[in-house]
Protein backbone atom coordinates (compact mmCIF):
# COMPACT_ATOMS: atom_id res chain seq x y z
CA UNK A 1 105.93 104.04 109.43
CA UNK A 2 105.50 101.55 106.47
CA UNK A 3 108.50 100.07 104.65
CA UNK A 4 107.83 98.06 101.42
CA UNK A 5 111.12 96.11 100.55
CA UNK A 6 111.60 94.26 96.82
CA UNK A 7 107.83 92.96 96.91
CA UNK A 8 106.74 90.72 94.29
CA UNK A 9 103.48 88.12 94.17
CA UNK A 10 102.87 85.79 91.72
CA UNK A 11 99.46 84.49 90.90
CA UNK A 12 100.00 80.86 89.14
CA UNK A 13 102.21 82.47 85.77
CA UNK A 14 100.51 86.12 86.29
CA UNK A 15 103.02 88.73 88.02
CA UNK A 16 100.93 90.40 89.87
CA UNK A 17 104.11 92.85 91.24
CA UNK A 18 107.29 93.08 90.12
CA UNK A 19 109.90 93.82 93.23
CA UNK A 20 108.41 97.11 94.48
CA UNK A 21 109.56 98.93 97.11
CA UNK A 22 108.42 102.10 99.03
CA UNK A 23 108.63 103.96 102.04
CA UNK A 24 105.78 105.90 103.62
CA UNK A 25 106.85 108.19 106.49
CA UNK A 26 105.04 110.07 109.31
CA UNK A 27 102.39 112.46 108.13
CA UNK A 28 101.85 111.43 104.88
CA UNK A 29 98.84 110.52 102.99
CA UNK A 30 99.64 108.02 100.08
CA UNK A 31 97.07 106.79 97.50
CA UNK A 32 97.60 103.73 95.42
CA UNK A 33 96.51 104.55 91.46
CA UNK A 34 96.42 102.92 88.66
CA UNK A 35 94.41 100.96 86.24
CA UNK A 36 92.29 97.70 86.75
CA UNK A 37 95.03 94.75 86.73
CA UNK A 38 97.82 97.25 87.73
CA UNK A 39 98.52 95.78 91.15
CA UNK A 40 97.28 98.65 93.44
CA UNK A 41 95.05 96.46 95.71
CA UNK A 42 97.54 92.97 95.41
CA UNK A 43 100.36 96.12 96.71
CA UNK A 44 97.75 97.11 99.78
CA UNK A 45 96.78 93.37 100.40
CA UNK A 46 100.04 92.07 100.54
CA UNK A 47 101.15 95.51 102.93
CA UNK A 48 98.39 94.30 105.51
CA UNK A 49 100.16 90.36 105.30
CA UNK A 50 96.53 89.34 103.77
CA UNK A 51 98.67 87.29 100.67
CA UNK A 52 102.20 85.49 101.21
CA UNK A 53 104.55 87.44 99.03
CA UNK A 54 108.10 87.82 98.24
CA UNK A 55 110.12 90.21 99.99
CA UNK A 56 108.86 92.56 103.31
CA UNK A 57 106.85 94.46 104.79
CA UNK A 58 107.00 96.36 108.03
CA UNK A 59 104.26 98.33 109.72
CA UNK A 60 105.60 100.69 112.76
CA UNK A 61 109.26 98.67 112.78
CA UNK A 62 107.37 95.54 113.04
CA UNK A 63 107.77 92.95 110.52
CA UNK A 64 104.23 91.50 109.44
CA UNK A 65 105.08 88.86 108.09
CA UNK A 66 107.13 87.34 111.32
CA UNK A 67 104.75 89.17 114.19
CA UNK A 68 101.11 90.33 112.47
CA UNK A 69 99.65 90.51 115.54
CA UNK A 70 101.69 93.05 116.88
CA UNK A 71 102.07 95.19 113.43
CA UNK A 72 98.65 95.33 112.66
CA UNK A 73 97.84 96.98 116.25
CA UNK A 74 99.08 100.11 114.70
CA UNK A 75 96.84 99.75 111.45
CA UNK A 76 92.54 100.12 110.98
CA UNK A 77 91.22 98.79 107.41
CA UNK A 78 88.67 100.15 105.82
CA UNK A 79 88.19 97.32 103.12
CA UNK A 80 86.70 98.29 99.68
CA UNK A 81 83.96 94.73 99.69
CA UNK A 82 82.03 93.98 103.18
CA UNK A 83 82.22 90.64 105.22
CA UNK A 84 78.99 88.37 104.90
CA UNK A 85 79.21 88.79 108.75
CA UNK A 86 75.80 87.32 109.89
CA UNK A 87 76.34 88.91 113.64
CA UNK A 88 74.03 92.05 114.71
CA UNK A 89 75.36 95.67 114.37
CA UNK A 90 75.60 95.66 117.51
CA UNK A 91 77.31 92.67 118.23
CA UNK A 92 80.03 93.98 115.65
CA UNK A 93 80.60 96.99 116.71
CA UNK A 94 81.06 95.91 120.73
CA UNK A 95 83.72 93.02 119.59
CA UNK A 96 85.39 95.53 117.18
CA UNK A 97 86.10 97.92 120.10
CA UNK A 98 86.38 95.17 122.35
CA UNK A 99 89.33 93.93 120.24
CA UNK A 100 90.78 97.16 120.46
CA UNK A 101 90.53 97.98 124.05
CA UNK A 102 88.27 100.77 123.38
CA UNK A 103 84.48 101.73 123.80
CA UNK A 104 81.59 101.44 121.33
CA UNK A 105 80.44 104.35 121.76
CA UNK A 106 82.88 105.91 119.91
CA UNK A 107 81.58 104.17 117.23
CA UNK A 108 78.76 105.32 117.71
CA UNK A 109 79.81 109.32 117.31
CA UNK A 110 81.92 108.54 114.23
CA UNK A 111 78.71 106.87 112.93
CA UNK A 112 76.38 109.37 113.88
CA UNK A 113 79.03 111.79 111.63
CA UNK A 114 78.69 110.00 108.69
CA UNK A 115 74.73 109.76 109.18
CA UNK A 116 74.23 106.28 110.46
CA UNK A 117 72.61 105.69 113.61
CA UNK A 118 73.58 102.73 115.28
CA UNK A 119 70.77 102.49 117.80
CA UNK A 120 67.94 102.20 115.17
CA UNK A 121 69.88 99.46 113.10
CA UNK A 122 71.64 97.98 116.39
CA UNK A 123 69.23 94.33 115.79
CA UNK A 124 69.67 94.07 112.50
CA UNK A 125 72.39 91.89 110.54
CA UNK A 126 75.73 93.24 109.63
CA UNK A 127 74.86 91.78 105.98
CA UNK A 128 71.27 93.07 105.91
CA UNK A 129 72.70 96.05 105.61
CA UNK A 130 72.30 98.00 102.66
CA UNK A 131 75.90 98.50 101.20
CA UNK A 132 75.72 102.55 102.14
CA UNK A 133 74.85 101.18 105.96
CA UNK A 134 78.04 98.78 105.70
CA UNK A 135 80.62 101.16 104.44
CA UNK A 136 79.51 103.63 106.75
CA UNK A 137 79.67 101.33 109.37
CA UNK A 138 82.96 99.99 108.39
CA UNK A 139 84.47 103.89 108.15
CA UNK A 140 83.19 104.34 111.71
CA UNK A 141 84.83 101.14 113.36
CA UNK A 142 87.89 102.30 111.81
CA UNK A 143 87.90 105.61 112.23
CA UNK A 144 86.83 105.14 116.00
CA UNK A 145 90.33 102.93 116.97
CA UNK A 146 92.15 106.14 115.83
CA UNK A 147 95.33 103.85 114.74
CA UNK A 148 98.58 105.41 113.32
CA UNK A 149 97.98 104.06 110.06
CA UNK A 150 94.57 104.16 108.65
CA UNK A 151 94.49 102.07 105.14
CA UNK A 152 91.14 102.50 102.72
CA UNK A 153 90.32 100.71 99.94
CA UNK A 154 87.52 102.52 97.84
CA UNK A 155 86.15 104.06 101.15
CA UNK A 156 83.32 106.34 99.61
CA UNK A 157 82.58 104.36 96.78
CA UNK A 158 78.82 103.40 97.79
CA UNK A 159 78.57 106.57 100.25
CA UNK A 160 76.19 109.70 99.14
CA UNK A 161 77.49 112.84 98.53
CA UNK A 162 77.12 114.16 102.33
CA UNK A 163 78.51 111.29 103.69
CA UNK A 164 81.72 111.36 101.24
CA UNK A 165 82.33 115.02 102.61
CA UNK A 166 81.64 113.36 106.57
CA UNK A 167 84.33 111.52 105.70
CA UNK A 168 86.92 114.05 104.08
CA UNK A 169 86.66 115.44 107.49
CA UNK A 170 86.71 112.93 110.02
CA UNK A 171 90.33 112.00 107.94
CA UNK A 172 91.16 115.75 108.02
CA UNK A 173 90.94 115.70 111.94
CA UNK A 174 93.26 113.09 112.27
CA UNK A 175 96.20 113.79 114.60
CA UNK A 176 99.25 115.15 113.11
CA UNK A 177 101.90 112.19 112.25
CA UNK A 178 99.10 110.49 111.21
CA UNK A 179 99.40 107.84 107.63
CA UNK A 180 96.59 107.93 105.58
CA UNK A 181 97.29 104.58 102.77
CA UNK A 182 94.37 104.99 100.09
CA UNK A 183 93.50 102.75 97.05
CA UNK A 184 90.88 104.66 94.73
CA UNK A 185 90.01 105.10 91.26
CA UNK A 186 87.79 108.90 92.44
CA UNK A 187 89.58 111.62 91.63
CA UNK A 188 88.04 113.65 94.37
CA UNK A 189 89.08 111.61 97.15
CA UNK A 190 92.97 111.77 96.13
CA UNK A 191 92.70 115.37 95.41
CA UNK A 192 90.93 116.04 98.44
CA UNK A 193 92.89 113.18 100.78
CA UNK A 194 96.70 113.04 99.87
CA UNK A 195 100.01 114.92 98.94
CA UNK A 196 101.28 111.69 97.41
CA UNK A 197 100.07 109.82 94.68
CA UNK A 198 102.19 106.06 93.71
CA UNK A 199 100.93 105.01 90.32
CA UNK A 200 101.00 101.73 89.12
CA UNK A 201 100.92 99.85 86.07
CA UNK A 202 101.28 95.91 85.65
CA UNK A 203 102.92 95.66 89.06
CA UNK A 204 105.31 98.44 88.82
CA UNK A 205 105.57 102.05 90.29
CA UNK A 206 105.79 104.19 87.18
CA UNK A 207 105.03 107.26 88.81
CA UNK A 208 105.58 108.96 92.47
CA UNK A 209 104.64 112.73 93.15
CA UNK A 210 101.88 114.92 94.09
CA UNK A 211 98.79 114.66 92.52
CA UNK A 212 98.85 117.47 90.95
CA UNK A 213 102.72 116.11 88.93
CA UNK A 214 101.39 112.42 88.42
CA UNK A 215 98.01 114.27 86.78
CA UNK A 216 99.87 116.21 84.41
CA UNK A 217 99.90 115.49 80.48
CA UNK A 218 103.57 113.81 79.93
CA UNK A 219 104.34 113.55 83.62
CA UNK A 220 107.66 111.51 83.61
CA UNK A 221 107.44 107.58 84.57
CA UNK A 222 109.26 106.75 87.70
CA UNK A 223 112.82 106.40 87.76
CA UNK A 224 113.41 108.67 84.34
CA UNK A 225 116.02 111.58 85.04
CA UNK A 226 113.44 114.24 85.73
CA UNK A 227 111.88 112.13 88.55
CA UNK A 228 115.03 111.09 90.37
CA UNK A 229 114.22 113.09 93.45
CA UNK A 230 110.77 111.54 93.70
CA UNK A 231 112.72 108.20 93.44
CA UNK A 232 115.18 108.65 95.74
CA UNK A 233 112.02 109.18 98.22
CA UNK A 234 110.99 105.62 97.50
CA UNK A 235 113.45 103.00 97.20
C-alpha cells in the first residue's frame, strides 16, 4: 500500500531524514514515534508529496510525486494544525464530499459520533471554531471518505476524553485491509491504534516492532542483530 524508497529532505544545512525507507502493507496500522526534531512529521509530510524530497514515495502503486492526483485518491488526512479556512461548516463539509464523490451527510453521522453536530454550527466559520469543533470536524470529513489509507497526525490531541474513545472506534470499524499511518506523541492512541510502531530519531528509523518491543527497557535499535527480522520487514 505505501512504499517509502531511500527518502531524505534537507532543510537549508539541517537533515531533516537521512535515506529512509519502509514498506507498509495491507492491514496494518503504523505509528510514527519519536522525539521533537526526530523527523516523524517531515517522514508523514513528505509520504503525502506536501515537501519535495529525495527519493520516492508511492501510495496504492502510484507514484506521488509523478501523479498526486491520482495517489492521493486512495489517502484521507487528518492533519495535526487546522486551516484558517474562512468558509462556513457547511460550505466545507459539502465541497469536502463533493471532492470525493460522496454525500455530506455522512459527515454528518461520523460527526454526530464524535459529538459534534453539524446542523447547529452549520453558519458558523470553519476558523471560529473552537479547536475541539475543528479536529472533530476534521476526523469526520476524513473518516466519512472511508479511503484505503487513512493518515493522522495528533488526531485526539485537543479532543475530550469521550470523543478520543469515539474515535478509537470509528478507526476500529474500519474495513479489513484497511492502513491506519499515525504520528503521535499519546501513548494511548498507539497502544490502543497500531501493531506497529517505527521510531525515529534525527531522521533515522532506529526502531521497528510492536509497541509493546519498541516500549521495552533496552529494546534493540533498528538494524542490530536481534532486530534483523523486523528489518527485513522494512527495507
Amino acid at each position: 500500500m505505501i512504499d517509502i524508497l531511500h527518502v531524505s529532505k534537507s532543510f537549508g544545512p539541517v537533515a531533516a531524514l537521512h535515506d529512509v525507507s519502509l514498506h507498509v502493507g495491507r492491514g496494518e496500522r503504523v505509528a510514527f514515534v519519536g522525539a521533537n526534531g526526530s523527523g516523524k512529521t517531515t517522514l508523514l509530510r513528505a509520504m503525502l508529496g506536501l515537501l519535495r524530497i529525495d527519493g520516492r514515495v508511492t501510495l496504492s502503486g502510484v507514484e506521488i510525486a509523478k501523479d498526486p492526483v491520482l495517489a492521493l485518491r486512495s489517502v484521507a488526512y487528518i492533519p495535526q494544525i487546522a486551516p484558517p479556512i474562512d468558509a462556513s461548516v457547511r460550505e466545507v463539509v459539502r465541497t469536502c464530499a463533493a471532492l470525493r464523490r460522496g454525500h455530506a451527510g455522512a459527515t454528518h453521522v461520523r460527526a454526530a459520533r464524535l459529538g459534534l453536530d453539524l446542523d447547529a454550527v452549520g453558519s458558523k466559520r470553519f476558523r471560529d471554531l473552537s479547536g475541539g469543533m475543528r479536529q472533530k470536524l476534521l476526523a469526520a470529513i476524513a473518516l466519512a471518505a472511508e479511503a484505503p489509507i487513512l493518515v493522522c497526525d495528533e488526531p485526539t490531541a485537543n479532543l475530550d476524553a469521550a470523543a478520543r474513545a469515539a474515535f478509537f472506534a470509528e478507526v476500529d470499524s474500519r474495513p479489513e485491509g484497511s492502513v491506519l499511518v499515525l504520528c503521535s506523541h499519546r501513548v494511548e492512541e498507539v497502544s490502543q491504534l497500531v501493531d506497529r510502531v517505527v521510531e525515529l530519531s534525527d531522521g533515522r528509523v532506529v526502531r521497528d516492532g510492536s509497541p509493546a518491543a519498541t516500549a521495552a527497557p533496552g529494546a534493540p535499535p533498528h538494524g542490530d542483530a536481534s532486530s534483523a527480522s523486523r528489518h527485513l520487514r522494512v527495507v
